[in-house]
Protein backbone atom coordinates (compact mmCIF):
# COMPACT_ATOMS: atom_id res chain seq x y z
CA UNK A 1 0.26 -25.69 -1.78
CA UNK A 2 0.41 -23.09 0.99
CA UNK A 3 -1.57 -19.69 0.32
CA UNK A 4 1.36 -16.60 0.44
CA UNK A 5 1.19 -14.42 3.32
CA UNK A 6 -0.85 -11.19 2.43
CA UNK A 7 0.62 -9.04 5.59
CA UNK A 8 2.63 -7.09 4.01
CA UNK A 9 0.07 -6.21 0.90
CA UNK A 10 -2.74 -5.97 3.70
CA UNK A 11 -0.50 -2.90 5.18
CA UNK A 12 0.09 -1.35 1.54
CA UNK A 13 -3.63 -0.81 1.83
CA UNK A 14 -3.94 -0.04 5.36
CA UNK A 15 -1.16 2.07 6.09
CA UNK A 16 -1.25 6.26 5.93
CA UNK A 17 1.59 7.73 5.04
CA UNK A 18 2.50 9.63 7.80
CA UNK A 19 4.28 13.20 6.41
CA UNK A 20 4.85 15.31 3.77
CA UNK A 21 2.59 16.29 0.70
CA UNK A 22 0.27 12.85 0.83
CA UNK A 23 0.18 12.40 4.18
CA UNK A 24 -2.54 10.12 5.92
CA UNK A 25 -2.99 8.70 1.91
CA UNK A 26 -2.98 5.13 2.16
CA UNK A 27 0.33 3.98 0.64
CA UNK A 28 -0.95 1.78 -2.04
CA UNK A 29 -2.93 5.03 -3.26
CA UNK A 30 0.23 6.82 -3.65
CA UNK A 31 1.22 8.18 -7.30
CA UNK A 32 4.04 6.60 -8.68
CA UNK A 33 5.41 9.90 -9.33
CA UNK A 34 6.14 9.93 -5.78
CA UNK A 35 7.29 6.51 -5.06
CA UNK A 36 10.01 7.32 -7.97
CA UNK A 37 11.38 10.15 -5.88
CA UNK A 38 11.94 8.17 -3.05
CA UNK A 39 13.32 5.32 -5.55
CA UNK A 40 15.55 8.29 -6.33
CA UNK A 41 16.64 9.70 -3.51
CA UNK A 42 16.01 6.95 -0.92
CA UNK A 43 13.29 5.12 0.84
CA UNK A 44 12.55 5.99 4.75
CA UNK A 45 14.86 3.56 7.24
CA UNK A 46 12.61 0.70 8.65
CA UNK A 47 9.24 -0.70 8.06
CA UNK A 48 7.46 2.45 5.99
CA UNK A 49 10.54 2.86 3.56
CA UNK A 50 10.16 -1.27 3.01
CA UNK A 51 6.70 -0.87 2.25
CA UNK A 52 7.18 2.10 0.07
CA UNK A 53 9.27 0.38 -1.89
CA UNK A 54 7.21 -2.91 -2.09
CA UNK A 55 4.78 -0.40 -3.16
CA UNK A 56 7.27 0.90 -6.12
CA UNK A 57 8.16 -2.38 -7.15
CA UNK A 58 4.63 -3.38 -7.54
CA UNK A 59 3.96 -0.01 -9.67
CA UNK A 60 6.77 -0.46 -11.24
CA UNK A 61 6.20 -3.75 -12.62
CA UNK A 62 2.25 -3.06 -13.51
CA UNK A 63 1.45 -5.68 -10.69
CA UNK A 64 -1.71 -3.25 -8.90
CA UNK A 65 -3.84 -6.20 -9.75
CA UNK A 66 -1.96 -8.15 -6.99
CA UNK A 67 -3.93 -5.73 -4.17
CA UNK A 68 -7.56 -5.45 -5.52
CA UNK A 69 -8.51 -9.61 -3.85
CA UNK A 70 -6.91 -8.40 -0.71
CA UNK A 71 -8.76 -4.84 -1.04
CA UNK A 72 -12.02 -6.29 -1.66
CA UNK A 73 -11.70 -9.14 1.00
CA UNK A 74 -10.84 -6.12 3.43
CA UNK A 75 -13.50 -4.32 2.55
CA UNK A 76 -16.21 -6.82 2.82
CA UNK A 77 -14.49 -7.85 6.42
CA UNK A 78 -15.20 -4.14 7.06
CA UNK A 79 -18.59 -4.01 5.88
CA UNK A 80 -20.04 -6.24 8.72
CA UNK A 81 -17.98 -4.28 11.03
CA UNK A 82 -18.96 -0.90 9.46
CA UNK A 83 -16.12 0.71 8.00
CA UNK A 84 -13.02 -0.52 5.17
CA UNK A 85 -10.06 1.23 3.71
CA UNK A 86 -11.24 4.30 2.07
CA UNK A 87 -9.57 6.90 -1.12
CA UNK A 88 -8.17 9.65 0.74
């Protein structure tokens, strides 16, 4: 069995959002609250509304769980290079 490709829940975590009232929060750290709206009243155009709602579905669906391997295997790959994705 092939291991599933993490890219896309590797940017969740390493992505800012780039405007408006959480910008430069990393997108997984969003409140759902917020990911609703956009649910709402529609995602960005491209690869930031895709990943904002990848980021909704995965609230949505109580499926956080899914990021915190990939979160901690980032962080420890940080470690030894002195940084990692922080809480902003």
């Amino acid at each position: 069995m092939t291991e599933p490709d993490t890219k896309i829940l590797e940017d969740l975590i390493l992505t800012p959002m780039p405007f408006g009232k959480y910008k430069d929060r990393f997108i997984y750290l969003l409140p759902t609250y917020y990911l609703e709206w956009f649910n709402r009243n529609g995602f960005p155009k491209g690869r930031l509304g895709m990943l904002l709602s990848t980021m909704h579905e995965i609230k949505q669906n109580g499926l956080d769980d899914l990021l915190l391997p990939i979160i901690l295997k980032l962080k420890q790959g940080s470690k030894a290079q002195g940084g990692g994705p922080s809480r902003r």
